[in-house]
Structures are given as structure tokens and as C-alpha cells.
N, C-alpha and C. Protein backbone atom coordinates (compact mmCIF):
# COMPACT_ATOMS: atom_id res chain seq x y z
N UNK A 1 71.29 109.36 103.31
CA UNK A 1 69.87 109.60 103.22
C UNK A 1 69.51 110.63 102.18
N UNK A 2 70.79 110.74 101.05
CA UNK A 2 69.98 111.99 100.55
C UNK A 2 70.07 111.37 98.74
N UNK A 3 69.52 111.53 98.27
CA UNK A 3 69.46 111.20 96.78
C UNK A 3 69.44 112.57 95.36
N UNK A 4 70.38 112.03 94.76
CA UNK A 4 70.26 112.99 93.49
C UNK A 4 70.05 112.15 92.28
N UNK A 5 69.20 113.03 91.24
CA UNK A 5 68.65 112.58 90.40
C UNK A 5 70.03 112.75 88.94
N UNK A 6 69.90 112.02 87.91
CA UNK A 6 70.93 112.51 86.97
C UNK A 6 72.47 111.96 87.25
N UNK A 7 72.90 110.81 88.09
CA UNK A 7 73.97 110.62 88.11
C UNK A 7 74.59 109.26 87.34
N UNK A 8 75.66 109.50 86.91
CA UNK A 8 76.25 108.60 86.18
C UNK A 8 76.68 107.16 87.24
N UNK A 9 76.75 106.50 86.62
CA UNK A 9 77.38 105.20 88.14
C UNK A 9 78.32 105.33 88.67
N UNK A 10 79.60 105.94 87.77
CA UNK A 10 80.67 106.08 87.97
C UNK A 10 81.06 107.31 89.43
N UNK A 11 80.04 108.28 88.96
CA UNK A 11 79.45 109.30 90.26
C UNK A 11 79.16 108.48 91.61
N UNK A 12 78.80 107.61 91.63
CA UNK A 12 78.17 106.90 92.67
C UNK A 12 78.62 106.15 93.46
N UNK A 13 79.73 106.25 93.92
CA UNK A 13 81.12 105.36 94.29
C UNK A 13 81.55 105.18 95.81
N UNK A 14 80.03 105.98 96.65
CA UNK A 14 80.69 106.36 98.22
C UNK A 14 80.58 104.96 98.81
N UNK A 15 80.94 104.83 99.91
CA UNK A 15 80.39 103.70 101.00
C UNK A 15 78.92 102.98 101.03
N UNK A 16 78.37 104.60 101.40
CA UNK A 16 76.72 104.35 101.59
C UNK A 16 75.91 104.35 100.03
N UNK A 17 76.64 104.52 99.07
CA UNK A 17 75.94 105.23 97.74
C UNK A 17 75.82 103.99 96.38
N UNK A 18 74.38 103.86 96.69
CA UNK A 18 73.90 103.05 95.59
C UNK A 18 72.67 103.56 93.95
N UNK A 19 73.49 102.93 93.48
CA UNK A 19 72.78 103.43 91.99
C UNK A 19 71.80 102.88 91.69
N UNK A 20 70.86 103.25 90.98
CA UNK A 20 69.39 102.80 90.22
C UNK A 20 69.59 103.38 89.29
N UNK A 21 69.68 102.74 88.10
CA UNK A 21 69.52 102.73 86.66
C UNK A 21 68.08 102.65 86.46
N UNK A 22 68.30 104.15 85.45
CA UNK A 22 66.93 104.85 84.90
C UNK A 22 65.38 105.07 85.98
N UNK A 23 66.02 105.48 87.52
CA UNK A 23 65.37 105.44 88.34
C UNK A 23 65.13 106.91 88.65
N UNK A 24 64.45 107.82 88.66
CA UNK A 24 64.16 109.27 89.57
C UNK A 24 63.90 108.79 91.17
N UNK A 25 64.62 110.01 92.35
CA UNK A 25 65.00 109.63 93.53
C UNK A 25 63.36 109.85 93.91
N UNK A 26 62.67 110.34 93.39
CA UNK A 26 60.87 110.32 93.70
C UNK A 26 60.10 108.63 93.72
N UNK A 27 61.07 108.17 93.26
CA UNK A 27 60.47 106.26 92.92
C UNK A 27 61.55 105.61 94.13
N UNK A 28 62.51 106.44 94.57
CA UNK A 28 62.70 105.85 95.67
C UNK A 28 63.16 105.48 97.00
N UNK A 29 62.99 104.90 98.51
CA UNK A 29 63.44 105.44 99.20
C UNK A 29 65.15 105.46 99.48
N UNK A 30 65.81 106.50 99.96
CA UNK A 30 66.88 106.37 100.31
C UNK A 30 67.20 105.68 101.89
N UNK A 31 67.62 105.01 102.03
CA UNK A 31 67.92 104.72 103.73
C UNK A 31 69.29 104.92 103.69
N UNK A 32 69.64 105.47 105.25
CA UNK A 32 71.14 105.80 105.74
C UNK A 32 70.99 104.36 106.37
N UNK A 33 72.70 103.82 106.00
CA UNK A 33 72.99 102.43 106.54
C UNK A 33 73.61 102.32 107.54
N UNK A 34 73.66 101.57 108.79
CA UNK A 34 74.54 101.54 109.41
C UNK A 34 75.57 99.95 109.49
N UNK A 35 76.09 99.86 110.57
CA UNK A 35 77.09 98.74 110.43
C UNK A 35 77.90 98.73 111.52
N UNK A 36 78.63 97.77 111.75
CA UNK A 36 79.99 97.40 112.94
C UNK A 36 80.50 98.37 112.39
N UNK A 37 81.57 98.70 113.43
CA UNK A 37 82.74 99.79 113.46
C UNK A 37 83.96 99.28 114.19
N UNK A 38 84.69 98.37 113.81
CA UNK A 38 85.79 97.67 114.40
C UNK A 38 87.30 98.89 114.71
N UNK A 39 87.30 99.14 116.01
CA UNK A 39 88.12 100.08 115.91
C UNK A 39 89.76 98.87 116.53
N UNK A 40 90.56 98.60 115.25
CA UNK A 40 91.70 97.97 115.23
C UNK A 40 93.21 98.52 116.23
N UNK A 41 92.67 99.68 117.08
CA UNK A 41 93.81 99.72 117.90
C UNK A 41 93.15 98.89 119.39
N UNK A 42 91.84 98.61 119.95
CA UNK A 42 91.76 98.02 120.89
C UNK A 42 91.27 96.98 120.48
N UNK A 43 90.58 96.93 119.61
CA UNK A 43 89.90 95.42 119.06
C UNK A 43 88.54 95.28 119.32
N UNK A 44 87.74 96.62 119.34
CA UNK A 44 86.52 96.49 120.06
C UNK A 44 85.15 96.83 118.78
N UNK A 45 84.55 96.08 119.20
CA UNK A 45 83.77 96.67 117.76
C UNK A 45 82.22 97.35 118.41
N UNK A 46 81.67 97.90 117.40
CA UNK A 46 80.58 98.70 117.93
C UNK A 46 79.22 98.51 116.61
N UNK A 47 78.24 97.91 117.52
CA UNK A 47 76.82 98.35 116.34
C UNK A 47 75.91 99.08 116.24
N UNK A 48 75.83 98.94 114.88
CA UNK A 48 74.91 100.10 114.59
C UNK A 48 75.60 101.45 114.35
N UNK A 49 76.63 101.30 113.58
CA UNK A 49 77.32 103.02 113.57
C UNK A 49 77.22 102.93 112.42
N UNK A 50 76.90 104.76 112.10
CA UNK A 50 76.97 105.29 110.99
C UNK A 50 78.69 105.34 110.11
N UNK A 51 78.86 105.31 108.94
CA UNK A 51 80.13 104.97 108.36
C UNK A 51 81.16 106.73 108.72
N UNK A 52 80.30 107.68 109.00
CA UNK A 52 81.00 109.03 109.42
C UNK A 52 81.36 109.10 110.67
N UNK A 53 80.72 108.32 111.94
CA UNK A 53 81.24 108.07 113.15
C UNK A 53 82.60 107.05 113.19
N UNK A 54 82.48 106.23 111.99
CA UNK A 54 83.90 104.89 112.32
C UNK A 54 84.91 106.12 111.22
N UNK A 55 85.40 106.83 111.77
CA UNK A 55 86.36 107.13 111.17
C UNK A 55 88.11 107.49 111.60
N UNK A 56 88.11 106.40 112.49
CA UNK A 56 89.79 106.57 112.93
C UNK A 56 90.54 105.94 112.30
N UNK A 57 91.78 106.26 112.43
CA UNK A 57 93.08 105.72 112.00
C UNK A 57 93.06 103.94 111.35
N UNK A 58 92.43 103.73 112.57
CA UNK A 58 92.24 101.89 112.84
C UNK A 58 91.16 101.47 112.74
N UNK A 59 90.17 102.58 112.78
CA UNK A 59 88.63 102.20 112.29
C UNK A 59 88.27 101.36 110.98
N UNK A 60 87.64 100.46 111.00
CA UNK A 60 86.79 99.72 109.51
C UNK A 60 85.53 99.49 109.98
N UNK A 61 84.72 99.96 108.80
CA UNK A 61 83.70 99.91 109.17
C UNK A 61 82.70 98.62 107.89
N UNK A 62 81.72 98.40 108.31
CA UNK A 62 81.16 97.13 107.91
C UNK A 62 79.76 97.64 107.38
N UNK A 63 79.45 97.56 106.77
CA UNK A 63 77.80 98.24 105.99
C UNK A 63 76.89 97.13 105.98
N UNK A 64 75.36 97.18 107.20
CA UNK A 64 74.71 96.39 107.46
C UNK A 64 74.95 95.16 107.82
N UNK A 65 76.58 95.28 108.69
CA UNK A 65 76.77 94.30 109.19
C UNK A 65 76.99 94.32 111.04
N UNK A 66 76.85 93.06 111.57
CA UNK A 66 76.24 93.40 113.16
C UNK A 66 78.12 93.01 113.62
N UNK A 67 78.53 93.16 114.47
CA UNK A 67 79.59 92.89 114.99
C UNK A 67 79.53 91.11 115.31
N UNK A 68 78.69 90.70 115.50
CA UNK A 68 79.02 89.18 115.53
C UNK A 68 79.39 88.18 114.61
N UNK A 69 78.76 89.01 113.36
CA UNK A 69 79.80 88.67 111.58
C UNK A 69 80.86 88.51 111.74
N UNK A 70 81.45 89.43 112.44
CA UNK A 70 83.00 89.82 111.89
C UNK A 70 83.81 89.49 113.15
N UNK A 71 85.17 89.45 112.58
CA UNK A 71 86.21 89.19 113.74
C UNK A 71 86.83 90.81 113.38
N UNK A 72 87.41 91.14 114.52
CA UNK A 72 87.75 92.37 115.17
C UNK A 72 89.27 92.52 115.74
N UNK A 73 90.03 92.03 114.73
CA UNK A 73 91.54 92.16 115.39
C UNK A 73 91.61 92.93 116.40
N UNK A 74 92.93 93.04 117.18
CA UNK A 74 93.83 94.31 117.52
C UNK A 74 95.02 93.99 116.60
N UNK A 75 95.09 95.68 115.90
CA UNK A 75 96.37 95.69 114.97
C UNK A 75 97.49 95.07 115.76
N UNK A 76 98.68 94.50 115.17
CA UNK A 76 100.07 95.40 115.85
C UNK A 76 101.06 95.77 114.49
N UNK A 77 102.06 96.38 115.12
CA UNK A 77 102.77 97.00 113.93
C UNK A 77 104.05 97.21 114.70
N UNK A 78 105.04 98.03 113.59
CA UNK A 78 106.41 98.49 114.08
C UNK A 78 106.49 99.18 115.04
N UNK A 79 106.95 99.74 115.35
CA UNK A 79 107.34 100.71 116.47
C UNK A 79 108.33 101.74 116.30
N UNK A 80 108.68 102.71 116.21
CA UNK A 80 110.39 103.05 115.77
C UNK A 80 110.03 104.33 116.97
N UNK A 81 111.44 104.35 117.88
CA UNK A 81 111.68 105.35 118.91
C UNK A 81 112.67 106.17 118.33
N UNK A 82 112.51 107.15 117.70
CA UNK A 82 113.38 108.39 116.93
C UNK A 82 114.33 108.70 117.72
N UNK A 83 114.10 108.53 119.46
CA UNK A 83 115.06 108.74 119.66
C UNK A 83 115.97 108.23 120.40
N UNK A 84 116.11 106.80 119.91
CA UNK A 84 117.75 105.84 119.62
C UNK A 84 117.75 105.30 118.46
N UNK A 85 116.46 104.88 117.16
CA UNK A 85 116.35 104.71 116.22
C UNK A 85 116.64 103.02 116.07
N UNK A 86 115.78 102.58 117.71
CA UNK A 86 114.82 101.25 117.43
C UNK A 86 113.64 100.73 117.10
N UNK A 87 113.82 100.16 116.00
CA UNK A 87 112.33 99.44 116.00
C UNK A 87 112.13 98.38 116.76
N UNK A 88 110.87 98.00 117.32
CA UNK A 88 110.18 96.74 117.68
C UNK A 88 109.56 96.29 116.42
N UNK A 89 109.21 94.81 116.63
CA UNK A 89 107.81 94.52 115.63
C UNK A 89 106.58 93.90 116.47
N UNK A 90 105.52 93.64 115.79
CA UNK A 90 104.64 93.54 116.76
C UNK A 90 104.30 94.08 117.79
N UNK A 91 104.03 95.86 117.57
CA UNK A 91 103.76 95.96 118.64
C UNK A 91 102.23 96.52 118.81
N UNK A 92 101.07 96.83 120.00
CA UNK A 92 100.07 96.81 119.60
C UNK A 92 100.29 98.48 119.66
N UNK A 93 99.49 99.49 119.10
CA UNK A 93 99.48 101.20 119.22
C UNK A 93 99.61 101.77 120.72
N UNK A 94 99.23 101.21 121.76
CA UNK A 94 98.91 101.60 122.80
C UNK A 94 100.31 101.51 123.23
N UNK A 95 101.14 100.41 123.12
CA UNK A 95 102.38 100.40 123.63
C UNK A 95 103.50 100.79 122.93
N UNK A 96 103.20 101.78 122.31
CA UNK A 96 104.16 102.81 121.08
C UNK A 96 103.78 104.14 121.72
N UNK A 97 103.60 104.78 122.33
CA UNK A 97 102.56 106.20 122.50
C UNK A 97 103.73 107.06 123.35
N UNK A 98 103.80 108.38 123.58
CA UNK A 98 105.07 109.08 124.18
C UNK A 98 106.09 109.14 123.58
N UNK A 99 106.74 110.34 124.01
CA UNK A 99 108.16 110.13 123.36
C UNK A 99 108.14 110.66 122.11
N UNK A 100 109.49 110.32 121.67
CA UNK A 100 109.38 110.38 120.10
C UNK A 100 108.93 108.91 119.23
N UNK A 101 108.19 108.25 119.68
CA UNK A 101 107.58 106.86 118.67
C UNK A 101 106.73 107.23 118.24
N UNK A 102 106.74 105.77 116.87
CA UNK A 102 105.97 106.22 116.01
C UNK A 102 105.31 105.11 115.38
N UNK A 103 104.22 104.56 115.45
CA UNK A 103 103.40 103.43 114.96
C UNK A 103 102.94 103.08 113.81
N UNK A 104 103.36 101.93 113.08
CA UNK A 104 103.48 101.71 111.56
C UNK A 104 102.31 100.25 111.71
N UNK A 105 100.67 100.74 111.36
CA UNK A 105 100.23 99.52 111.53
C UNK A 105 100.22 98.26 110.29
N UNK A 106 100.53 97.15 110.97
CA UNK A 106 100.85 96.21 109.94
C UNK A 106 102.14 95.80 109.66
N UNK A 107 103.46 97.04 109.57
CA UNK A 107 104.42 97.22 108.68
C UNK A 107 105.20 95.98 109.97
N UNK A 108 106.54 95.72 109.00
CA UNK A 108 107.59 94.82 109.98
C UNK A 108 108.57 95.96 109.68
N UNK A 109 109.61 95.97 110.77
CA UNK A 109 110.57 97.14 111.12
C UNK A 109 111.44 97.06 109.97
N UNK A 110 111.62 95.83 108.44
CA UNK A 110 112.54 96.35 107.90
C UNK A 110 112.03 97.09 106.57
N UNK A 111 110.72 97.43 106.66
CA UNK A 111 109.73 98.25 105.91
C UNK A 111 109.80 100.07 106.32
N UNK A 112 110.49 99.63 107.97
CA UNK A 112 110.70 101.08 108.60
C UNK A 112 111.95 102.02 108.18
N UNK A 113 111.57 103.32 107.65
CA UNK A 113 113.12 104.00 107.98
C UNK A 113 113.18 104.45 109.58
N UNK A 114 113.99 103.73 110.46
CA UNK A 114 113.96 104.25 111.78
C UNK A 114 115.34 104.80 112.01
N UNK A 115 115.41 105.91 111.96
CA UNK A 115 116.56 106.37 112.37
C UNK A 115 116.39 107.50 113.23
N UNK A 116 117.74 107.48 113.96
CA UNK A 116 117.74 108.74 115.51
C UNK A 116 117.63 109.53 114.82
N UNK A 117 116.76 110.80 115.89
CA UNK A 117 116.95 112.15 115.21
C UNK A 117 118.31 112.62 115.43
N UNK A 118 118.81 113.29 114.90
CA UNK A 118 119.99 113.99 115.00
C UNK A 118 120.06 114.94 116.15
N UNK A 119 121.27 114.55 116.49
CA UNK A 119 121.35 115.61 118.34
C UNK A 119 121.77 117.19 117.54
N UNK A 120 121.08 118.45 118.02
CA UNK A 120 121.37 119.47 117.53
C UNK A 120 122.65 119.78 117.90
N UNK A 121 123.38 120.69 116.62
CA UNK A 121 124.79 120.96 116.37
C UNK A 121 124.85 122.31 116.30
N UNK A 122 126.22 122.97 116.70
CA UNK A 122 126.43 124.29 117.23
C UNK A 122 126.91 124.58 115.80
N UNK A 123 126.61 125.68 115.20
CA UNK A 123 127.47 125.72 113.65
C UNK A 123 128.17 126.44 113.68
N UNK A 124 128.90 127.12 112.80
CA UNK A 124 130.14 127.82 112.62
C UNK A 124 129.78 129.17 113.24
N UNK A 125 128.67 130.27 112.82
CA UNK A 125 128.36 131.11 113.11
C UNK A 125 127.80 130.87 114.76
N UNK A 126 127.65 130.12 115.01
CA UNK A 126 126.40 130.04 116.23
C UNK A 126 127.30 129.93 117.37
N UNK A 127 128.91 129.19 116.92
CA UNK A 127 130.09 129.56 117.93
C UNK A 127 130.81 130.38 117.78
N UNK A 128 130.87 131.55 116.48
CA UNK A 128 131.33 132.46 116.78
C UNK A 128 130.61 133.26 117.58
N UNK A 129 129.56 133.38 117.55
CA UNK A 129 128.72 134.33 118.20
C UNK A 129 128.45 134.10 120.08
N UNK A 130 128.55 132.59 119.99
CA UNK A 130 128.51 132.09 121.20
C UNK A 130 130.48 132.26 122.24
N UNK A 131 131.16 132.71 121.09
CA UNK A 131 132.47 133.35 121.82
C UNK A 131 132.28 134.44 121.54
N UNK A 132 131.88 135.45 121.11
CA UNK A 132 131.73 136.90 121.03
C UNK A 132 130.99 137.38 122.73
N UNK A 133 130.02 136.43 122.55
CA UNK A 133 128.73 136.76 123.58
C UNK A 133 129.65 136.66 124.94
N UNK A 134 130.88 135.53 125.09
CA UNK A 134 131.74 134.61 126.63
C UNK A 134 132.70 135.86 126.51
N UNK A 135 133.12 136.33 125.37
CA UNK A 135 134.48 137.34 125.44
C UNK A 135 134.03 138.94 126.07
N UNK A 136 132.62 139.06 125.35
CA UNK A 136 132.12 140.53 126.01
C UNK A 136 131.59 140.31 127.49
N UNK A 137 131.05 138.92 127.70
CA UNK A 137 131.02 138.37 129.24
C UNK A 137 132.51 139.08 130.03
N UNK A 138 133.51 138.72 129.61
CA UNK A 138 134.78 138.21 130.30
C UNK A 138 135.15 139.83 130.39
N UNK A 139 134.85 140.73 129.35
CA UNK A 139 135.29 141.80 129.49
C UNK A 139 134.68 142.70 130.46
N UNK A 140 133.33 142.54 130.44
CA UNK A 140 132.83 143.62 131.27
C UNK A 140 132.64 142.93 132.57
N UNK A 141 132.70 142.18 133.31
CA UNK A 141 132.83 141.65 134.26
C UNK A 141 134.57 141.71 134.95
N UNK A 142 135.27 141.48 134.03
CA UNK A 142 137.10 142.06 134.53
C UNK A 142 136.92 143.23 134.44
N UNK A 143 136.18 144.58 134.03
CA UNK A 143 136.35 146.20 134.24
C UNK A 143 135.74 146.07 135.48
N UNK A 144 134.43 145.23 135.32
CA UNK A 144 133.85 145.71 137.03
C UNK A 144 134.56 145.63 137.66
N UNK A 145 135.23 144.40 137.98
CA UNK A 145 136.18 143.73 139.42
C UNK A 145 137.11 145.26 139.37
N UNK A 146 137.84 145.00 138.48
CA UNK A 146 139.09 145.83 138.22
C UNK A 146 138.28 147.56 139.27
N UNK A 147 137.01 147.87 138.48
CA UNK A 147 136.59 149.31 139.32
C UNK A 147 136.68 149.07 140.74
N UNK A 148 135.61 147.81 141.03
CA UNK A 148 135.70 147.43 142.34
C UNK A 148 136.69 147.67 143.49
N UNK A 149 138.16 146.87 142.43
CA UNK A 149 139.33 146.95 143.40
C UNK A 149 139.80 147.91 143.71
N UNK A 150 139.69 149.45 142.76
CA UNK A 150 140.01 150.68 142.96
C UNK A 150 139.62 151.59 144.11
């Protein structure tokens, strides 16, 4: 709904944003448009939305168009569970969710890098330190006993 005067076409490139050549915004009105809002993870569409309300992941939105125009998929896509580093295909978003998965809409699993995460590893330092920590365990616990028994 808002108009500036002085712009090149190339400037003029949004969703809602239409140009008038050699026009001042005083000659004319601006209208905010609305449109369907097909949100592609349930398949549900909505009218009359502004193009700043359809803005999810799976959202498309349609400019002055009513939802009975259009068909309204539900996506599906890959799937990959990080942690065994399977993909599915076809699957819809809703049944990817938890866990470590991860939803690729559209993609087929050999488009996916799915691989396990790596199980964390004890490193060189992290078991020395982790026998330093069991040996000063072992020691001051054998002086106690040892006082004890005295």
C-alpha cells in the first residue's frame, strides 16, 4: 500500500510491487493485494492473505488468487534420521519431526547426504585425564580404608 515516486523498473521487483511508467504515485491508487496461501506441509490453503502472513517454509502464496484456482499439494520429501543415517522417500513433514530427522522437501534420498552422527570419542588427553582422575580415586580412598583399619 505504499508508493514511491522516481523508481526505476528494475527497483520494482517485490511480489506486491507494480510499476507505472512516467506515472507520479499522486495519479495513483496503490492497493495491498491479497491471495491463497497454500501452506504445502498440510495441504491447506487459506483466502484472502496478505503475501507477509504466507510466509513458511512450505508456504506459496498466490496474488489475487482465491484458493479454488489452485490445487494445494501436501509436500513429501526425504527424510534422513542422523541417528542411524536412514533415509525414507516420500515422506510427508509431519512424519519426519523428533529426534535427530531432518526433512528435505521434494528431494529423493539419493540427493541426501544422510549419514549417522558420529558416537562421541574419548581422546588421548580426555583418557589420560580420565586415569589420572580413577588413580587419585584409588589412592585416596586405599589411605582412608588403610586409616580406618588402624
Amino acid at each position: 500500500g505504499i508508493c514511491t515516486d522516481n523508481v526505476l523498473p528494475g527497483d520494482c521487483v517485490g511480489v506486491q510491487d507494480e510499476w507505472f511508467k512516467d506515472t507520479p504515485c499522486s495519479a495513483i491508487t496503490c492497493p495491498q493485494h491479497t491471495g491463497a496461501c497454500c501452506d504445502g506441509t498440510t495441504g491447506v490453503c487459506e483466502d484472502d492473505v496478505l503475501p507477509g502472513d504466507c510466509v513458511g517454509v512450505q508456504d506459496e502464496w498466490f496474488k489475487d488468487t482465491p484458493c479454488s484456482a489452485i490445487t494445494c499439494p501436501q509436500h513429501t520429501g526425504a527424510c534422513c534420521d542422523r541417528a542411524t543415517g536412514i533415509c525414507t522417500k516420500d515422506v510427508f513433514p509431519q512424519d519426519c519431526q523428533g529426534g535427530k530427522r531432518d526433512w528435505h522437501k521434494g528431494m529423493p534420498c539419493s540427493d541426501v547426504n544422510c549419514y549417522p552422527e558420529k558416537v562421541p570419542t574419548l581422546s588421548t588427553w580426555g583418557a589420560i585425564i580420565l586415569t589420572l582422575l580413577l588413580l587419585a580415586g584409588v589412592i585416596y580412598f586405599g589411605r582412608r580404608a588403610a586409616a580406618l583399619d588402624d
